[in-house]
C-alpha atoms as a PDB file:
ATOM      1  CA  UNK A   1      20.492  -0.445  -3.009  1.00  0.00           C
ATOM      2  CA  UNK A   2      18.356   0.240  -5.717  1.00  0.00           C
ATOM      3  CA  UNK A   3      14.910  -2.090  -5.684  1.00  0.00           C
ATOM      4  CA  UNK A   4      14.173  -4.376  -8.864  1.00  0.00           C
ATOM      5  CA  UNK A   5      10.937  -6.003  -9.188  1.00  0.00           C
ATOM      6  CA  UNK A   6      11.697  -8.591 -11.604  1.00  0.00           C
ATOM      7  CA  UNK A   7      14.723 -10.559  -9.312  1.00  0.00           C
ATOM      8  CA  UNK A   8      13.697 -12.609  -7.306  1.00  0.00           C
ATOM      9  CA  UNK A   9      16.074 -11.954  -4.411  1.00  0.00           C
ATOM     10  CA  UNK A  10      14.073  -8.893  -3.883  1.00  0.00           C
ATOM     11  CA  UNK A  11      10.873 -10.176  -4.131  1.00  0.00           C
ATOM     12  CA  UNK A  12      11.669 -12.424  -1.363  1.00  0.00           C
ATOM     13  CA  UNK A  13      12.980 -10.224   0.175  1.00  0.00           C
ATOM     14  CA  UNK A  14      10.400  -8.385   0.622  1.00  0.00           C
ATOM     15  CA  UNK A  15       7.778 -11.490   1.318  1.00  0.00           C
ATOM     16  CA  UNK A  16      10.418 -11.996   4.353  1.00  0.00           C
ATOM     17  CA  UNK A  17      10.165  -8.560   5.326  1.00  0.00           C
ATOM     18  CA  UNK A  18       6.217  -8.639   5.479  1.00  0.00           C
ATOM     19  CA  UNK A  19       5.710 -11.811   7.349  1.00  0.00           C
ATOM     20  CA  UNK A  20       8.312  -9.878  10.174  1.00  0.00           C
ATOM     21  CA  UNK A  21       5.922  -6.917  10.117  1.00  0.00           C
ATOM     22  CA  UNK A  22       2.742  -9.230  10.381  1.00  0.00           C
ATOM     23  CA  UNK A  23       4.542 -11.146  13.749  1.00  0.00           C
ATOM     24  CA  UNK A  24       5.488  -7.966  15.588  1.00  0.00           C
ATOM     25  CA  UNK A  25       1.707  -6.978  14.975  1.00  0.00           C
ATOM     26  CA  UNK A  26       1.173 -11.023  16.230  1.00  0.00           C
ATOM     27  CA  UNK A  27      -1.001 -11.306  13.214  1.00  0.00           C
ATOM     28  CA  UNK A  28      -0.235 -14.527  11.420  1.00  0.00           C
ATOM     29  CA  UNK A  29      -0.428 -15.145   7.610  1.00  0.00           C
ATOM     30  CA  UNK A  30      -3.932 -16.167   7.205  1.00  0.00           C
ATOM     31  CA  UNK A  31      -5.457 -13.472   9.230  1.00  0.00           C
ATOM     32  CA  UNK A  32      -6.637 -10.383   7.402  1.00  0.00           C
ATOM     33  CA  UNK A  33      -5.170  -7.187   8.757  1.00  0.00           C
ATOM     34  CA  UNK A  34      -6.359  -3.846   8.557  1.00  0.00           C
ATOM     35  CA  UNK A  35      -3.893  -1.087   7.385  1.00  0.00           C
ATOM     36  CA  UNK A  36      -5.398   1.122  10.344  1.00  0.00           C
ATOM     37  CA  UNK A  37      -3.857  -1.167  12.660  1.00  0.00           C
ATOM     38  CA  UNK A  38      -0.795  -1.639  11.262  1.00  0.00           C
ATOM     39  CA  UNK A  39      -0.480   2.614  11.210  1.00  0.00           C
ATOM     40  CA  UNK A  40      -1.740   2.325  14.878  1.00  0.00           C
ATOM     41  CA  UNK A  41       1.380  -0.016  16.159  1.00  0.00           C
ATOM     42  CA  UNK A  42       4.185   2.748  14.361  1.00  0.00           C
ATOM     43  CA  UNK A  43       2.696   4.859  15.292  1.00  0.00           C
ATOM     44  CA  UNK A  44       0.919   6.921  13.059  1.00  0.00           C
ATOM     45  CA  UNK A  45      -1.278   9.582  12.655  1.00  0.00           C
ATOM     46  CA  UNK A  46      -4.518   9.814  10.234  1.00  0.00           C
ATOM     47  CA  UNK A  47      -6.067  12.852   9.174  1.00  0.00           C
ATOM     48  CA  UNK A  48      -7.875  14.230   6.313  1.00  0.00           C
ATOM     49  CA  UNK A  49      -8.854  17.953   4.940  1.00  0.00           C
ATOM     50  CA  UNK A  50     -11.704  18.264   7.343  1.00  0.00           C
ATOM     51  CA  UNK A  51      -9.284  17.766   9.753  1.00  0.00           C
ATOM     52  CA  UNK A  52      -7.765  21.165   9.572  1.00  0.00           C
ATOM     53  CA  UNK A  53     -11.135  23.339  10.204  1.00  0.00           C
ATOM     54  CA  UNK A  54     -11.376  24.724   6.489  1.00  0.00           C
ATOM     55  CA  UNK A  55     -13.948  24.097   4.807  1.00  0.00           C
ATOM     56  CA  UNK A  56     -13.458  25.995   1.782  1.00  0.00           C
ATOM     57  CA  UNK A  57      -9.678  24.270   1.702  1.00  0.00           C
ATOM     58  CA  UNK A  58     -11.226  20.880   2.346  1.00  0.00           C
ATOM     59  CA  UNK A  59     -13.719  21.031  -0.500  1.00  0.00           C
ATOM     60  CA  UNK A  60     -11.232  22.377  -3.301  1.00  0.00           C
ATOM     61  CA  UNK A  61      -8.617  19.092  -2.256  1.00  0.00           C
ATOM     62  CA  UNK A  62     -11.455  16.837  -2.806  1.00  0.00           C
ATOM     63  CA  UNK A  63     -11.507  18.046  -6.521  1.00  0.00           C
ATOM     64  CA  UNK A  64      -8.395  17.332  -7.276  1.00  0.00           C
ATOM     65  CA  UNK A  65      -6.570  14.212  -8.073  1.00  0.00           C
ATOM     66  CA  UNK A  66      -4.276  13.044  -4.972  1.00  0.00           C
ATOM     67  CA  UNK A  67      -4.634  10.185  -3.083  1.00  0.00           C
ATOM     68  CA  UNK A  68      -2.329  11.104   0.247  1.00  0.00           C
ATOM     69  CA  UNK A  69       1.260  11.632   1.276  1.00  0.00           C
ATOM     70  CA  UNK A  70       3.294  11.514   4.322  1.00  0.00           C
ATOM     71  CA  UNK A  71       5.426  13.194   6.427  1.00  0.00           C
ATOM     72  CA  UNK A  72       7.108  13.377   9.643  1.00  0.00           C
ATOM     73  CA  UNK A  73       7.768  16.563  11.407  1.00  0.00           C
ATOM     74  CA  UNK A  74      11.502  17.683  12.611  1.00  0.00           C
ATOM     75  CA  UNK A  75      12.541  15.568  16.280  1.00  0.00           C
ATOM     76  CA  UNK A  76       9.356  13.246  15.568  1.00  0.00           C
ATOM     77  CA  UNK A  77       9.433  10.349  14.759  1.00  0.00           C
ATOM     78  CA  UNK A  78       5.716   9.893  14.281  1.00  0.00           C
ATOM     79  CA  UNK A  79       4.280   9.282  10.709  1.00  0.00           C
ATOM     80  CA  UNK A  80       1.837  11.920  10.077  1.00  0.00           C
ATOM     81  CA  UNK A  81      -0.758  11.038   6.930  1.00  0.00           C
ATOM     82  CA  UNK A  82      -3.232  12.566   4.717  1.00  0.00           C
ATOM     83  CA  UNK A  83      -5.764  10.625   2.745  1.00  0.00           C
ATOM     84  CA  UNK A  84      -8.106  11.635   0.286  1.00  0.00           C
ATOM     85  CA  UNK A  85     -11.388  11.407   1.563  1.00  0.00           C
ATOM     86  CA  UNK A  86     -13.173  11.395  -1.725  1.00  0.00           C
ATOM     87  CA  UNK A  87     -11.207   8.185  -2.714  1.00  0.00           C
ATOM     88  CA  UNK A  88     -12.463   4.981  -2.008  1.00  0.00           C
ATOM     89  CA  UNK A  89     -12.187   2.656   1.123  1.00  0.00           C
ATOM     90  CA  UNK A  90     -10.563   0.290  -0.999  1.00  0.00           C
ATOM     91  CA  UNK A  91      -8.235   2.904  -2.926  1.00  0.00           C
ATOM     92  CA  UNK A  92      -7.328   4.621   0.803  1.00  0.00           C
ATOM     93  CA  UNK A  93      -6.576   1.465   2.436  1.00  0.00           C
ATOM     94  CA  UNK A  94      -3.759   1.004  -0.497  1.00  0.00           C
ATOM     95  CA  UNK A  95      -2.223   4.665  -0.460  1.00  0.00           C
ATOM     96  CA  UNK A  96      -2.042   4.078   3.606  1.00  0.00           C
ATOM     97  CA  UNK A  97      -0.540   0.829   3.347  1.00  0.00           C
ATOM     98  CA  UNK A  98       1.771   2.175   0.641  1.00  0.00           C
ATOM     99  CA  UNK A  99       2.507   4.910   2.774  1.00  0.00           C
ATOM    100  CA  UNK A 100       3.548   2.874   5.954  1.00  0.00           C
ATOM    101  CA  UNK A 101       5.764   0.977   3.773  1.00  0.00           C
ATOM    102  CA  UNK A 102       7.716   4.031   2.759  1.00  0.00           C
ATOM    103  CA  UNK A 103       8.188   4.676   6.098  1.00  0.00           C
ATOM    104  CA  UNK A 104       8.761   1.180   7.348  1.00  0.00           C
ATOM    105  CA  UNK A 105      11.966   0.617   4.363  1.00  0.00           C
ATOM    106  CA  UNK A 106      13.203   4.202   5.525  1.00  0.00           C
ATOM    107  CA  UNK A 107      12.561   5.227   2.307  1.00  0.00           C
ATOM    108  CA  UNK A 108      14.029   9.114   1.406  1.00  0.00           C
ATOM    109  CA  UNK A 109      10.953  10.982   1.164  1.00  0.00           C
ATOM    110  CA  UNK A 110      10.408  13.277  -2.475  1.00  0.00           C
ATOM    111  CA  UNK A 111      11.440  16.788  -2.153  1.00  0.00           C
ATOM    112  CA  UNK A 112       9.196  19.521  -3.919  1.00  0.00           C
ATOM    113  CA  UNK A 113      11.354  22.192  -5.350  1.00  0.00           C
ATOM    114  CA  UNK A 114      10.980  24.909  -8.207  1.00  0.00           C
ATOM    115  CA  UNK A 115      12.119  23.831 -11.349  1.00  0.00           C
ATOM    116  CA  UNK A 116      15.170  26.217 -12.679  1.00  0.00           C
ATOM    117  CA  UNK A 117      14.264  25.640 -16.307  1.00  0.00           C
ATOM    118  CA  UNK A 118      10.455  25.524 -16.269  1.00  0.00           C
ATOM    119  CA  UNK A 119       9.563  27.855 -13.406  1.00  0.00           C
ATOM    120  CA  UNK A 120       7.403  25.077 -12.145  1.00  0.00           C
ATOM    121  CA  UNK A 121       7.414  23.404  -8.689  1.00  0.00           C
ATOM    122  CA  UNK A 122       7.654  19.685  -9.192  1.00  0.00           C
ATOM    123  CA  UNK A 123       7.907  16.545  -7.063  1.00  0.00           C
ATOM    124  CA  UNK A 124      10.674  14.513  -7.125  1.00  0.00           C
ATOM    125  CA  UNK A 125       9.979  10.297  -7.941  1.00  0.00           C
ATOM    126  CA  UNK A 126      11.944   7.424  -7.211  1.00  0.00           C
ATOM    127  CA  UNK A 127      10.209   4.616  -9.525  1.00  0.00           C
ATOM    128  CA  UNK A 128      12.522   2.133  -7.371  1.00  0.00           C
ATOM    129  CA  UNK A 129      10.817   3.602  -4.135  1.00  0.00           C
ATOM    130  CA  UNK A 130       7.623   3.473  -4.977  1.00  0.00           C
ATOM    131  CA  UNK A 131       7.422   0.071  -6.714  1.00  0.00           C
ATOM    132  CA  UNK A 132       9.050  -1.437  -3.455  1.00  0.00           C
ATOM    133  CA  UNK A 133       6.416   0.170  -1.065  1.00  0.00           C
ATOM    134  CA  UNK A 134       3.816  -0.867  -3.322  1.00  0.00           C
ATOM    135  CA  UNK A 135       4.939  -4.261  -3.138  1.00  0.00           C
ATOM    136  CA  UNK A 136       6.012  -4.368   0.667  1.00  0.00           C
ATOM    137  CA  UNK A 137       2.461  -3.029   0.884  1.00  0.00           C
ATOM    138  CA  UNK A 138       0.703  -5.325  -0.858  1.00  0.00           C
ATOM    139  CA  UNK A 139       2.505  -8.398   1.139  1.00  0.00           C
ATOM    140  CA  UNK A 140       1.907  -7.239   4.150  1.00  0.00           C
ATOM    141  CA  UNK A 141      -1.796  -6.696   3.609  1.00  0.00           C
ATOM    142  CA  UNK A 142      -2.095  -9.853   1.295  1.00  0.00           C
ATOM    143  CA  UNK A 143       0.121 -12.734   2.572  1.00  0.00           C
ATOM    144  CA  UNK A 144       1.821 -15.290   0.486  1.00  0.00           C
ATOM    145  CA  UNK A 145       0.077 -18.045   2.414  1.00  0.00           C
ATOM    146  CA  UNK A 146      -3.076 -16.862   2.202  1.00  0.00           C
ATOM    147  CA  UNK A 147      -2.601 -16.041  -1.752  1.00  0.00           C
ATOM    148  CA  UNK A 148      -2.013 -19.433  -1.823  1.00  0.00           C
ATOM    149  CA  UNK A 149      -4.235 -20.968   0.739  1.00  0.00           C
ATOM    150  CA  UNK A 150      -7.218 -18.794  -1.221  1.00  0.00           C
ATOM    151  CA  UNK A 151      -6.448 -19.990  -4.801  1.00  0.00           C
ATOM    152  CA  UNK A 152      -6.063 -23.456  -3.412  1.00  0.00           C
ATOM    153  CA  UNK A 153      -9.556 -23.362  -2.026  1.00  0.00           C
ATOM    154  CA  UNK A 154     -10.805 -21.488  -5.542  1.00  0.00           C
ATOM    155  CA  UNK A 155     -12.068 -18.406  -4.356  1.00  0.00           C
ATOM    156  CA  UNK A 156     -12.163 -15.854  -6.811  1.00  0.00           C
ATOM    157  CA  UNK A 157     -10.084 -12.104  -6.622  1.00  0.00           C
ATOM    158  CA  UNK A 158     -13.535 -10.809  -5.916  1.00  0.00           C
ATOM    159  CA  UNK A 159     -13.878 -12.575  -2.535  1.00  0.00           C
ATOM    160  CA  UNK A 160     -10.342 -12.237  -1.544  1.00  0.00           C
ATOM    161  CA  UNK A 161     -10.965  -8.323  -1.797  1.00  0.00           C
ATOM    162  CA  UNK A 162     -14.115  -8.659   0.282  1.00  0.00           C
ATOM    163  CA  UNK A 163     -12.041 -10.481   2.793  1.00  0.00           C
ATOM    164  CA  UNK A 164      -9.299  -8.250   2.963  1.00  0.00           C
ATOM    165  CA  UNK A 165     -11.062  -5.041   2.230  1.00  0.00           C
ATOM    166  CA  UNK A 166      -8.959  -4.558  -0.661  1.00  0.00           C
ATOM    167  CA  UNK A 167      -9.467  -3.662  -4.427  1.00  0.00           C
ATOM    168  CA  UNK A 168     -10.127  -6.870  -6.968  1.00  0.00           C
ATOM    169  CA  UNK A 169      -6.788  -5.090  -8.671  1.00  0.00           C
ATOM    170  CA  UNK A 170      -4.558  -5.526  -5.874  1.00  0.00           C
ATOM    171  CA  UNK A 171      -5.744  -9.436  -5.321  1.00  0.00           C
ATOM    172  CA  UNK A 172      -5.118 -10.194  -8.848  1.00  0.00           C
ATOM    173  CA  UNK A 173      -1.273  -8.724  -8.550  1.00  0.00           C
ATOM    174  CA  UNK A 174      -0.930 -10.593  -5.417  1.00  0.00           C
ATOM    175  CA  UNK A 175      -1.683 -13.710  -7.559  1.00  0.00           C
ATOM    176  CA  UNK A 176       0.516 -12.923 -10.429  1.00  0.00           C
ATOM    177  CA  UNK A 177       3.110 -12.253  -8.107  1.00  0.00           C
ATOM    178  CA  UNK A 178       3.391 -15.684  -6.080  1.00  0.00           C
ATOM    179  CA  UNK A 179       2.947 -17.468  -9.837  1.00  0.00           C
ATOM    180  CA  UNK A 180      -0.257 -18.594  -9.183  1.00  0.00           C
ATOM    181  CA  UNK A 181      -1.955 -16.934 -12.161  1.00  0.00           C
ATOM    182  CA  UNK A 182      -2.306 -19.826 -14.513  1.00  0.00           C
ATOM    183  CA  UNK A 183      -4.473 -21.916 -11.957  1.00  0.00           C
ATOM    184  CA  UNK A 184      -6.478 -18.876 -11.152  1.00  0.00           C
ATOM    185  CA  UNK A 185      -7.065 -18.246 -14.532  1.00  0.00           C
ATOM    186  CA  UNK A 186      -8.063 -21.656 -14.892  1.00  0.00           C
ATOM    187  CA  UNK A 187     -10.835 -22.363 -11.976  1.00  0.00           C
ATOM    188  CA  UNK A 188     -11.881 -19.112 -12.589  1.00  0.00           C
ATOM    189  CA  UNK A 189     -12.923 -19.392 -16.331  1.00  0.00           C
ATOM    190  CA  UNK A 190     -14.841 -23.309 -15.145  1.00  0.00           C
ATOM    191  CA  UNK A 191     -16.196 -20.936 -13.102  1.00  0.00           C
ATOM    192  CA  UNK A 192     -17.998 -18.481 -15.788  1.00  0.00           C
END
């Protein structure tokens, strides 16, 4: 079943799916939650570049652009991550929770394989995938109810992120996602 963003049945779907993940962690829908625990409670394991006692290795990956990927190793069911420590808090804390939602739909992980015609190694990319672990993701760490309780009480995208530890970017998608743009748009330009 292939994941479209724009019907509504999976949007809900999704915003159903979150609030379960949010009660096994007993973490209602006002309560800010930090992806760290949420990776705890799968389990799953953290690491960075340091992590793997080369220096030399560690340095060139924070050069590059990447902001993590995940894995699980054969008869493990463990989650093993790697985030990109030169990225920020806010940007790791949205790759991690992106990354436990792969895992969390069961999501077929991308394959990396040698291109026939090019001679290049490329990763495979399931748009579909990736836009429903972005949004699972993003419910999970920003609730319907508290979207709504937070743009009922005016606060701007600014102080939701602050709250949740979370980039201003994310908030504002959150918004435009429960329909809640237009009055955000509107208390927030009385506010300027």
């Amino acid at each position: 079943m292939s994941y479209n963003r724009g019907d509504y049945r999976d949007k809900w779907r999704i915003e159903r799916r979150a609030a379960v993940v949010r009660g096994k962690l007993k973490v209602d829908q006002l309560e800010p939650l930090s992806p760290w625990q949420l990776a705890d409670a799968l389990p799953a394991h953290i690491f960075y570049p340091e992590d793997f006692g080369d220096a030399e290795l560690a340095d060139r990956l924070r050069r590059i652009k990447w902001d993590g990927f995940a894995f699980c190793c054969d008869g493990d069911p463990t989650l093993m991550i790697l985030l990109n420590p030169a990225r920020s808090e806010k940007r790791q804390a949205a790759t991690l929770m992106e990354e436990l939602s792969h895992h969390l739909l069961r999501h077929t992980p991308c394959s990396i394989a040698l291109n026939p015609k090019t001679g290049f190694v490329e990763r495979s990319y399931d748009r579909s995938q990736e836009d429903e672990a972005y949004d699972l993701g993003a419910a999970i760490l920003l609730p319907k109810e508290r979207i709504q309780q937070d743009v009922a009480a005016k606060l701007t995208a600014d102080e939701i992120a602050a709250v949740h530890r979370c980039s201003e970017e994310l908030v504002i998608y959150r918004i435009k996602r429960m329909r809640l743009w237009q009055r955000y748009e509107k208390y927030a330009a009385e506010g300027t």
